[in-house]
C-alpha atoms as a PDB file:
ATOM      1  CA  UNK A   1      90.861 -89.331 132.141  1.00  0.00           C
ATOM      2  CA  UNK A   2      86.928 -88.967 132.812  1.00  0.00           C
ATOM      3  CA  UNK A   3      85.998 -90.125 136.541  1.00  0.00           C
ATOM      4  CA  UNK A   4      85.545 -93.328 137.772  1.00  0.00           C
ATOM      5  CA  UNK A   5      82.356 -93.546 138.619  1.00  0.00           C
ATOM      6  CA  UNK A   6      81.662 -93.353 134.949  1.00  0.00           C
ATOM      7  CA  UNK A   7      83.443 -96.231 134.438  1.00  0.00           C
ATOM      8  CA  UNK A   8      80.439 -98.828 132.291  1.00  0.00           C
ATOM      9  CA  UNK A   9      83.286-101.667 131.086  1.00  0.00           C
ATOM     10  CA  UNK A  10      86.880-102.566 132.389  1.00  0.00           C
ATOM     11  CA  UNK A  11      89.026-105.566 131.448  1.00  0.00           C
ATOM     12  CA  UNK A  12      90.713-107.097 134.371  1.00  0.00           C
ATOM     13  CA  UNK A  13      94.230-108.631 133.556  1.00  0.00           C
ATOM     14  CA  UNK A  14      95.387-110.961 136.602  1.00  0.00           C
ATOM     15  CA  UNK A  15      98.993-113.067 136.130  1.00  0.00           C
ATOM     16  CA  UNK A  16      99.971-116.279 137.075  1.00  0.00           C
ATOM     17  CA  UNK A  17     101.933-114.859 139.962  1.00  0.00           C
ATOM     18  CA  UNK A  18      98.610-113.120 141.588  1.00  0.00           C
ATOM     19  CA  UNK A  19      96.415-116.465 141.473  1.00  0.00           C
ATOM     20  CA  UNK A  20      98.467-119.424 141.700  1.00  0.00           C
ATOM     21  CA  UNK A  21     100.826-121.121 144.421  1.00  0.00           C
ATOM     22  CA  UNK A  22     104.276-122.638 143.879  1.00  0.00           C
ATOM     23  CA  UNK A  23     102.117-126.052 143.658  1.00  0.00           C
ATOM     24  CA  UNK A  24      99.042-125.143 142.045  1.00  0.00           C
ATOM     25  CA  UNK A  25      96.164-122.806 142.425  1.00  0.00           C
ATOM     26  CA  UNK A  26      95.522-120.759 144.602  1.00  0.00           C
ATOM     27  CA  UNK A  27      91.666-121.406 145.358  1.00  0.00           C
ATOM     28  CA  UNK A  28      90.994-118.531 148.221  1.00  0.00           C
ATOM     29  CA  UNK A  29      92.705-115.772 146.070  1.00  0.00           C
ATOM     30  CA  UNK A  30      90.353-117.001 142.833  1.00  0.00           C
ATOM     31  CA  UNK A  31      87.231-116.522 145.443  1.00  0.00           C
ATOM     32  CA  UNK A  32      88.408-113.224 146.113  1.00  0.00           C
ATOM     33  CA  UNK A  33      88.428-112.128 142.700  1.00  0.00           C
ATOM     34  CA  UNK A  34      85.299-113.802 141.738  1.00  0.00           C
ATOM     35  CA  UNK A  35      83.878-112.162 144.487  1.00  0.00           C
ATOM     36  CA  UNK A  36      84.944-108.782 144.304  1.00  0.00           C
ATOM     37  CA  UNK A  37      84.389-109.091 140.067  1.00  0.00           C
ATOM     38  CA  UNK A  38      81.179-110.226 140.794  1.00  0.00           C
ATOM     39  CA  UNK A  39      80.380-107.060 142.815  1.00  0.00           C
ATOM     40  CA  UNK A  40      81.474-104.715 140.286  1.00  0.00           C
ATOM     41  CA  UNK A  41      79.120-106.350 137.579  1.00  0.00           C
ATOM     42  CA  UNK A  42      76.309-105.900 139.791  1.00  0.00           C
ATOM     43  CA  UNK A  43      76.909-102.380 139.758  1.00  0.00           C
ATOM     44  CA  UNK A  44      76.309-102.088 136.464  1.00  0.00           C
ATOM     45  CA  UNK A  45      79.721-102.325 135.390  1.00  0.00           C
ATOM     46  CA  UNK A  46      80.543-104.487 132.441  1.00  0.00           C
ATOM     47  CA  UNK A  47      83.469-107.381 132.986  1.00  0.00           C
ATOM     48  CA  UNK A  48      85.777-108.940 130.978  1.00  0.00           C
ATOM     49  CA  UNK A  49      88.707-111.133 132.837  1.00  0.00           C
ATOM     50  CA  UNK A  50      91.910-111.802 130.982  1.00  0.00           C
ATOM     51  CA  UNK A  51      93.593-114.400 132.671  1.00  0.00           C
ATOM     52  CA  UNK A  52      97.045-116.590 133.004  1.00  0.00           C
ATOM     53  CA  UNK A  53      97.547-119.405 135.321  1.00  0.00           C
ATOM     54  CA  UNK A  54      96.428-122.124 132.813  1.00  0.00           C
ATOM     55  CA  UNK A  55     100.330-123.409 132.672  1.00  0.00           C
ATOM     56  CA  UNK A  56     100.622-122.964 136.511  1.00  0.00           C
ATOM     57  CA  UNK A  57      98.071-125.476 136.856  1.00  0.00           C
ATOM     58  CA  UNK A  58      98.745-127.817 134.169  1.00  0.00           C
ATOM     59  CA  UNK A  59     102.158-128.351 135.648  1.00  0.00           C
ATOM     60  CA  UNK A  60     100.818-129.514 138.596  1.00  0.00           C
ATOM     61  CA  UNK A  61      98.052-131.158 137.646  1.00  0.00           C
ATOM     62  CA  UNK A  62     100.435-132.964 135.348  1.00  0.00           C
ATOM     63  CA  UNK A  63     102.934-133.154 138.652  1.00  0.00           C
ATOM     64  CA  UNK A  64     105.502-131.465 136.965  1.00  0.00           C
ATOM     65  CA  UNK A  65     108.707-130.801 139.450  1.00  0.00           C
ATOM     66  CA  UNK A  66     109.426-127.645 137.992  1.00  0.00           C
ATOM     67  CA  UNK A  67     107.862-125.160 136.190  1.00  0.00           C
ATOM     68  CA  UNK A  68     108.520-126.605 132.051  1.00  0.00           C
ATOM     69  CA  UNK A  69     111.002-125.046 130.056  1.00  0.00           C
ATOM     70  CA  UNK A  70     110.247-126.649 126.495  1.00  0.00           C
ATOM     71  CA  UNK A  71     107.819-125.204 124.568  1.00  0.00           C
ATOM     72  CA  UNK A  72     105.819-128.524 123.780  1.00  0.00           C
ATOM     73  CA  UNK A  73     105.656-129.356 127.665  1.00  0.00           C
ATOM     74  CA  UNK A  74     104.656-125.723 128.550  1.00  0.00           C
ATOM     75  CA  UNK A  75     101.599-126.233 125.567  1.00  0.00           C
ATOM     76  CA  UNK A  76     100.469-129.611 127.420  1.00  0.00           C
ATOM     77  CA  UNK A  77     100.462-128.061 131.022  1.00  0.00           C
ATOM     78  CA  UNK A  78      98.646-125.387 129.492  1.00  0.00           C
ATOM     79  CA  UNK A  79      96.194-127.666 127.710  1.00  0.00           C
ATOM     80  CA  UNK A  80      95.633-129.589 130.587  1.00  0.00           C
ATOM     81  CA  UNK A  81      95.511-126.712 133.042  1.00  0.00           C
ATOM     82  CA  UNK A  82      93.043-124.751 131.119  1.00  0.00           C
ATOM     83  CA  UNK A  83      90.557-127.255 131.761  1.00  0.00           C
ATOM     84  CA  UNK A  84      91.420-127.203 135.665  1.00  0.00           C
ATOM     85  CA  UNK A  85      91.424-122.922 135.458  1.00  0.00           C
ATOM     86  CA  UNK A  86      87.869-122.819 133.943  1.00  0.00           C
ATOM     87  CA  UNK A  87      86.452-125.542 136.329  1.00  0.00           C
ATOM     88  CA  UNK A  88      87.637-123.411 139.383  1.00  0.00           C
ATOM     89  CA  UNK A  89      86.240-119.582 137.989  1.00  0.00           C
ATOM     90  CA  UNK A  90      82.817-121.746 136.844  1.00  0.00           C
ATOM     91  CA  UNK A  91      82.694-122.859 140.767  1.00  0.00           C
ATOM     92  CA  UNK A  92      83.672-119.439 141.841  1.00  0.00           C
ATOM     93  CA  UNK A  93      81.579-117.052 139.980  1.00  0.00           C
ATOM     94  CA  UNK A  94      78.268-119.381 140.090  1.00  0.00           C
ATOM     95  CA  UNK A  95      78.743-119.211 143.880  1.00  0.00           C
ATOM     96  CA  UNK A  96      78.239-115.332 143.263  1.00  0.00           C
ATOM     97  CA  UNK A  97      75.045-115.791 140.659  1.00  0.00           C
ATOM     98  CA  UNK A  98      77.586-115.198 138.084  1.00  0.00           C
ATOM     99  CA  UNK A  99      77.545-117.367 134.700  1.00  0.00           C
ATOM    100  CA  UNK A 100      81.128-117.222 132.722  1.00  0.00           C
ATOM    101  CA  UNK A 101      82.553-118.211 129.287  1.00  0.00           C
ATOM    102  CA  UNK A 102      85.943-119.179 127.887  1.00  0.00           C
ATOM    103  CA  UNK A 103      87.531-116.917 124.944  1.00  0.00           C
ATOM    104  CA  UNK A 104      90.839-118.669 124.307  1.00  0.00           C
ATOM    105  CA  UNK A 105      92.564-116.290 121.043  1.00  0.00           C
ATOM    106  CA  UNK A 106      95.886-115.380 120.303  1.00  0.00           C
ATOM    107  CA  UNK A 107      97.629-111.411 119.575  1.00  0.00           C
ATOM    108  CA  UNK A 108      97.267-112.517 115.569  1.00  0.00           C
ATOM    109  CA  UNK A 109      93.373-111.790 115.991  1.00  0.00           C
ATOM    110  CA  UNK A 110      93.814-108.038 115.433  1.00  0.00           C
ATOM    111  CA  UNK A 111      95.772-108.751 111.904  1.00  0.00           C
ATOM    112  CA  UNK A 112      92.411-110.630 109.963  1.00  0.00           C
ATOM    113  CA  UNK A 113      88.961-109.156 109.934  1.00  0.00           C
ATOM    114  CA  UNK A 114      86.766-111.646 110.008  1.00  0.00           C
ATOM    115  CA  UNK A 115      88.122-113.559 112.735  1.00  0.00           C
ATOM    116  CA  UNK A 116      88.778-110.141 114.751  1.00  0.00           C
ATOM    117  CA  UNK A 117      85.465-109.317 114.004  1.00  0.00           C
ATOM    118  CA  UNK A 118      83.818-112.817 114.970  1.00  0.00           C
ATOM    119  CA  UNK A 119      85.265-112.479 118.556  1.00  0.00           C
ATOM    120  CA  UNK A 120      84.325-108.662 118.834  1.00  0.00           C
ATOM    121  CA  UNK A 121      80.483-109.731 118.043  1.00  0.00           C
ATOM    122  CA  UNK A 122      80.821-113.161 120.201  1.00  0.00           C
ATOM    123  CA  UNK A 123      82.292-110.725 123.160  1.00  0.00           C
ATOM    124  CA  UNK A 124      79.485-108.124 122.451  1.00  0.00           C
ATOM    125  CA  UNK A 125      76.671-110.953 122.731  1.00  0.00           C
ATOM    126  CA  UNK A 126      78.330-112.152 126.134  1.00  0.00           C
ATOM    127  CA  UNK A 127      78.302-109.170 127.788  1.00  0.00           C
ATOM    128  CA  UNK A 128      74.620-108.414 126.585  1.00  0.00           C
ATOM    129  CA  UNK A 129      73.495-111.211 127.864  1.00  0.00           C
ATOM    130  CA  UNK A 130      75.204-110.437 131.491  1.00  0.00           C
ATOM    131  CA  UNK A 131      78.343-113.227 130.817  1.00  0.00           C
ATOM    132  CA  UNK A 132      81.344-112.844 132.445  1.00  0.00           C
ATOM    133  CA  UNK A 133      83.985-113.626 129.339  1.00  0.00           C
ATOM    134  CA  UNK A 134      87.490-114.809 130.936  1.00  0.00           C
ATOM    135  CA  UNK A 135      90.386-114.946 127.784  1.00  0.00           C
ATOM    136  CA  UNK A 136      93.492-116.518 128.035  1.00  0.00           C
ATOM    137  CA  UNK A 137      95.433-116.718 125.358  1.00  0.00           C
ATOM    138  CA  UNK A 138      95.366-120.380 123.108  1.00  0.00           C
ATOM    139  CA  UNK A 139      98.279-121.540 124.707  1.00  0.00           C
ATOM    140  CA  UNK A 140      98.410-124.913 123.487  1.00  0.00           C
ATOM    141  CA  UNK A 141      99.011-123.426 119.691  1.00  0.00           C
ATOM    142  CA  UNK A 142     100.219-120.431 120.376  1.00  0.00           C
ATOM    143  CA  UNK A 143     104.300-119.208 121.077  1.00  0.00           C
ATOM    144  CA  UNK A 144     103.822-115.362 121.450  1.00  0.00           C
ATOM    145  CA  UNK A 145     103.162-114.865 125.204  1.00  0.00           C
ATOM    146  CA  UNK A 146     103.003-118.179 126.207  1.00  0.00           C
ATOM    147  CA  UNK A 147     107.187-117.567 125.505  1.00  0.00           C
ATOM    148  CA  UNK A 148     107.195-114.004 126.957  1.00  0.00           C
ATOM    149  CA  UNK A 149     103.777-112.082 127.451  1.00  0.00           C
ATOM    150  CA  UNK A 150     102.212-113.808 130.276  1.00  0.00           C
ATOM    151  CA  UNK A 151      98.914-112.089 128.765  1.00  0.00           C
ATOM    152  CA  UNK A 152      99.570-108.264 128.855  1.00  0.00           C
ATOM    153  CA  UNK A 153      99.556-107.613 125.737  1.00  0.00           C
ATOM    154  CA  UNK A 154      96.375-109.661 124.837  1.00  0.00           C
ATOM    155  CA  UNK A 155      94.733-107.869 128.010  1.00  0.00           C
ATOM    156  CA  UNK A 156      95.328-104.597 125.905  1.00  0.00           C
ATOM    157  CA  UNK A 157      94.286-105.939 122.712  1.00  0.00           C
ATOM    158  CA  UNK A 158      90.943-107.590 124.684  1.00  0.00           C
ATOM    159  CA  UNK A 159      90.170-104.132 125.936  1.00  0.00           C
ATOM    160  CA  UNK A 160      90.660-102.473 122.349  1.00  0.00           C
ATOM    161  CA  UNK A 161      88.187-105.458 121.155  1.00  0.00           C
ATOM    162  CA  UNK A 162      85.492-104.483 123.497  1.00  0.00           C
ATOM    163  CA  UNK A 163      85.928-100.814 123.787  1.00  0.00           C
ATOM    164  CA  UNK A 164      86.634-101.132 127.095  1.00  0.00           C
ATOM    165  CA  UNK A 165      86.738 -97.658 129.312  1.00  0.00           C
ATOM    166  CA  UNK A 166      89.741 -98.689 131.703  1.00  0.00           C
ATOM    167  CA  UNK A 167      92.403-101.540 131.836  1.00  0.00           C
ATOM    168  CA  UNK A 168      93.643-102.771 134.754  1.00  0.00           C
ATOM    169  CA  UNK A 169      96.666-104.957 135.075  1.00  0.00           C
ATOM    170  CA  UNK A 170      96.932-106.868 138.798  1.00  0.00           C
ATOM    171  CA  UNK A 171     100.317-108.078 139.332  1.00  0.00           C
ATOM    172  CA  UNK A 172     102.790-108.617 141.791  1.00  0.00           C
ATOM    173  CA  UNK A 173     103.999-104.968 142.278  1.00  0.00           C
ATOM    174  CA  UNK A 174     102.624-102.196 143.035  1.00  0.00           C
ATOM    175  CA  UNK A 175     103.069-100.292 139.795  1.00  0.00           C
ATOM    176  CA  UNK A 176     105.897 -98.779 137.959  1.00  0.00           C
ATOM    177  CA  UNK A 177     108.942 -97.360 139.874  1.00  0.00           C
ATOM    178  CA  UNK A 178     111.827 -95.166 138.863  1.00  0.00           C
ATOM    179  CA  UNK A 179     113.901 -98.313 139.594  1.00  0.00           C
ATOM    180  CA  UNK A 180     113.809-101.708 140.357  1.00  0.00           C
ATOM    181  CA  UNK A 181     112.579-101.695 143.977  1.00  0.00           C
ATOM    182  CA  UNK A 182     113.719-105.212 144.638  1.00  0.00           C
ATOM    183  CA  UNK A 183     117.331-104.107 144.168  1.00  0.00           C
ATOM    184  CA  UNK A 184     116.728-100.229 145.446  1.00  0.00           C
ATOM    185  CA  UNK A 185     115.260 -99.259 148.145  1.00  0.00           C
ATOM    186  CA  UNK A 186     114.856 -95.730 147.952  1.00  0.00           C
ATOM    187  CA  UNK A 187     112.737 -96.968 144.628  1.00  0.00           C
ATOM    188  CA  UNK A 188     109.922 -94.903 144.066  1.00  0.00           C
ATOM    189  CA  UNK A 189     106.112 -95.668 142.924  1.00  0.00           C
ATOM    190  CA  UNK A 190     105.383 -93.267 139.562  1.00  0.00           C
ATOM    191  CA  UNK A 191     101.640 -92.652 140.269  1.00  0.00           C
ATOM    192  CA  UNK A 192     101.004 -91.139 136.915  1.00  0.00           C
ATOM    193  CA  UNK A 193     102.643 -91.563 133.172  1.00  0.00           C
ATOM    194  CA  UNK A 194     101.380 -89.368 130.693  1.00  0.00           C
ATOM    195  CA  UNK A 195     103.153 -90.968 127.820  1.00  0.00           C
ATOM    196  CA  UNK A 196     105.406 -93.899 126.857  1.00  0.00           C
ATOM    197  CA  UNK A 197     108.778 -92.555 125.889  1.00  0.00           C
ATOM    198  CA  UNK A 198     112.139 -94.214 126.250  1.00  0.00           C
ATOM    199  CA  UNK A 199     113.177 -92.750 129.174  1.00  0.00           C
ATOM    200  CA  UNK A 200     109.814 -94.385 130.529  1.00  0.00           C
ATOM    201  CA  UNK A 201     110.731 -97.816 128.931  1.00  0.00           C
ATOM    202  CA  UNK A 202     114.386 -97.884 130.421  1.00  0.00           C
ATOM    203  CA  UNK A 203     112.293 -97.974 134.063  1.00  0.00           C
ATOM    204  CA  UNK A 204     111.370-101.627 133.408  1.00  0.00           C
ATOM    205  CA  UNK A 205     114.606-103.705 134.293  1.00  0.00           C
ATOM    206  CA  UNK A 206     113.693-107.504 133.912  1.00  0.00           C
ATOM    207  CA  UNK A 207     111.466-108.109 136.790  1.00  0.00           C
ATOM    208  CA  UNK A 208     110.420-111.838 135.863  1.00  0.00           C
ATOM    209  CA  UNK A 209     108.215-114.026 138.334  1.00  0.00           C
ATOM    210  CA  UNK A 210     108.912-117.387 138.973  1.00  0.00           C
ATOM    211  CA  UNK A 211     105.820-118.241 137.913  1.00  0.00           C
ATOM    212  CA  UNK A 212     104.215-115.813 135.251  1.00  0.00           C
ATOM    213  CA  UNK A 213     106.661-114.935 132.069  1.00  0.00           C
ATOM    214  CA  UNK A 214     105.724-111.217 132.116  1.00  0.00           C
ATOM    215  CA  UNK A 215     108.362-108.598 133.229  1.00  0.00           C
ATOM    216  CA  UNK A 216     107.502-105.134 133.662  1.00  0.00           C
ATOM    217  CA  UNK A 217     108.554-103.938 130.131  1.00  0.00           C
ATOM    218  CA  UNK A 218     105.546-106.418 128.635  1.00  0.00           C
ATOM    219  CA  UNK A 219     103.171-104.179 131.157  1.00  0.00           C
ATOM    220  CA  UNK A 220     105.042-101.165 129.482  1.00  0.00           C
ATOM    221  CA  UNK A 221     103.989-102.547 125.935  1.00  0.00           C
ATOM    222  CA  UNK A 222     100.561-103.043 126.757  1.00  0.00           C
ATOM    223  CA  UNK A 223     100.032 -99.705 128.427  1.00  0.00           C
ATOM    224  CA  UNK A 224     101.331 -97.879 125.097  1.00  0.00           C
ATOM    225  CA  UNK A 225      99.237-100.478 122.958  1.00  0.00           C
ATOM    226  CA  UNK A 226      96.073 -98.919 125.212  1.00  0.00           C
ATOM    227  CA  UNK A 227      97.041 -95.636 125.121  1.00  0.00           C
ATOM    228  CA  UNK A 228      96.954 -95.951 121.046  1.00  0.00           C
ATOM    229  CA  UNK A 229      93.570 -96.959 121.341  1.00  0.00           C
ATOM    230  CA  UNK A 230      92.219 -94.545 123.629  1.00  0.00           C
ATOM    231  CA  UNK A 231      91.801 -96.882 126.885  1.00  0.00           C
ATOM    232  CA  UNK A 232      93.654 -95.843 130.487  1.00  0.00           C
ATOM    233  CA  UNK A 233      95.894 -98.236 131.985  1.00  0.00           C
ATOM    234  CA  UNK A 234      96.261 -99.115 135.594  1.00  0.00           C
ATOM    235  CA  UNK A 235      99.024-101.407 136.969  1.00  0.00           C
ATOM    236  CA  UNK A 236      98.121-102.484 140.876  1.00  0.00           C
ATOM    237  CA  UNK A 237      98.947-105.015 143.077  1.00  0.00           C
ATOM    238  CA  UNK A 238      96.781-107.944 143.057  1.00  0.00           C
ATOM    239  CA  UNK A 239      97.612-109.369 146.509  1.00  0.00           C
ATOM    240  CA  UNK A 240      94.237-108.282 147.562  1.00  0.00           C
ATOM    241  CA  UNK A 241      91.646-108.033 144.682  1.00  0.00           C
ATOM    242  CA  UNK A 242      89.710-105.802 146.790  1.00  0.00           C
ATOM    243  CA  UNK A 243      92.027-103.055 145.004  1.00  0.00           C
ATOM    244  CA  UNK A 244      89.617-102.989 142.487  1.00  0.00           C
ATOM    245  CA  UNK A 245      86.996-101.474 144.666  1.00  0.00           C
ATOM    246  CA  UNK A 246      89.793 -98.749 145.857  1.00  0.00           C
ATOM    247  CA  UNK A 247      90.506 -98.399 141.780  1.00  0.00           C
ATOM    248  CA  UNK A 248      87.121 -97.732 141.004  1.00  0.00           C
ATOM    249  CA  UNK A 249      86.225 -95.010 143.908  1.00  0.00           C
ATOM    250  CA  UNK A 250      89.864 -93.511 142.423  1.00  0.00           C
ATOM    251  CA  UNK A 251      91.969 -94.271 145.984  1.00  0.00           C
ATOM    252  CA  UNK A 252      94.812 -96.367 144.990  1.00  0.00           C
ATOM    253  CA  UNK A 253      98.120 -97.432 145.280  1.00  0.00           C
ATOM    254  CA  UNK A 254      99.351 -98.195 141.571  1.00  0.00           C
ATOM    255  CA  UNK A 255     100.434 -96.579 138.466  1.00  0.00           C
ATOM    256  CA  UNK A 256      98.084 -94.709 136.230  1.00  0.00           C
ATOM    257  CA  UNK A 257      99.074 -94.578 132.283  1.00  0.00           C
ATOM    258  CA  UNK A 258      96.526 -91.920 130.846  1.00  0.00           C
ATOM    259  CA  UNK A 259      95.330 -90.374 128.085  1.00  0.00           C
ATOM    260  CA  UNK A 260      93.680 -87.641 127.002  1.00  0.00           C
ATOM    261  CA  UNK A 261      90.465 -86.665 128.210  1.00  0.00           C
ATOM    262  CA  UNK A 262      88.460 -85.641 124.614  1.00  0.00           C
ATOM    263  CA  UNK A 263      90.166 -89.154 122.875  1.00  0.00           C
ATOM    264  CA  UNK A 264      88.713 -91.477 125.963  1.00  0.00           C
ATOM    265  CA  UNK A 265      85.789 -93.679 126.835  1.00  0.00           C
ATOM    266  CA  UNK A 266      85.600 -95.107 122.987  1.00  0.00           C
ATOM    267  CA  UNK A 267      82.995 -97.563 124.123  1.00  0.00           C
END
């Protein structure tokens, strides 16, 4: 891939598991990463945040013992939690001179044109006018990932949407390993992956949150969605947003899924 400092737009995909607590939100690690997001934009840098947490925060808005298991009870918290996400990222990111927007779509938008093309112009005119657009997926009508994607495979299809020159996926690993390193510890980080293959996909034993729905095999699926379109793929761990700065002056810990140099940088 081309260097980072030539990076001009990057979507940012954080999980439930990176910004929320066991009962809610979790306010100082949302400053963070309005802070540190903020930064990057004034650097020139384009921004577009895909983010999960909506259900998180429904559920406890909604003082929900558990996180819900029924579909219909997972679409409320998410429809009442969405409203609760927004209002915290509008406090955030104004405290920073930043002004945001909401994009809730679903993975369908890529299979009609108009619509598809509707959000790639209403994303375009954002980020012209210096907007910050955060997507989450339309939960409260949608089954797709609010089931089993926790957002990593719209966080690929929002950076195909905007021609986006790098992906980055925060989580609650550090990256891909040859093996699960909750179970292994001689487990070790894979730095770079050239290519999805099976041997690849067989890596990603079920590594479910309690929190977010996304495994690593959904971050697998999303990396070789980017890599058909052209866009790089980092997988990091979000524990300190400030990894973005380290991502962006190329001095990380995480997994890198490249591509070729002469098919990259479509925006």
């Amino acid at each position: 891939m081309k260097e980072m400092k030539d990076i001009k737009r990057i979507v940012v995909k954080v999980g439930s598991s990176t910004i929320t607590r066991e009962n809610g939100l979790n306010l100082r690690k949302i400053d963070q990463l309005a802070m540190v997001l903020s930064d990057i934009k004034n650097k020139g840098i384009d921004v577009v945040l895909v983010s999960s947490g909506a259900v998180s925060a429904g559920a406890s808005k909604l003082k929900m013992k558990t996180r819900p298991s029924l579909m219909r009870e997972k679409q409320a918290a998410a429809s009442v939690g969405q409203c609760e996400l927004m209002f915290i990222y509008d406090k955030f990111f104004s405290q920073y001179g930043q002004t945001i927007s909401q994009l809730l779509i679903t993975k369908t938008i890529t299979a009609n044109e108009t619509p598809r093309v509707n959000v790639i112009n209403t994303m375009e005119t954002l980020l012209q006018y210096g907007v910050i657009p955060i997507v989450n997926e339309n939960d409260s009508i949608a089954f797709d990932e609010i089931a089993y994607g926790d957002n990593d495979t719209l966080s690929a299809i929002t950076a195909y949407l905007v021609h986006a020159d790098l992906l980055v996926i925060l989580s609650d690993i550090d990256g891909l390993y040859d093996k699960n390193p909750s179970k292994y510890d001689d487990a070790k980080l894979i730095p770079v992956v050239d290519g999805i293959n099976s041997h690849i996909l067989s890596m990603a034993e079920d590594a479910s949150s309690n929190v977010g729905t996304g495994g690593m095999i959904t971050k697998l699926h999303a990396a070789q969605y980017a890599s058909e379109h052209n866009i790089p793929m980092i997988i990091a761990n979000g524990k300190q947003p400030s990894i973005l700065y380290d991502i962006l002056e190329d001095n990380y810990k995480g997994t890198l899924f490249d591509v070729k140099e002469e098919s990259y940088g479509t925006h």
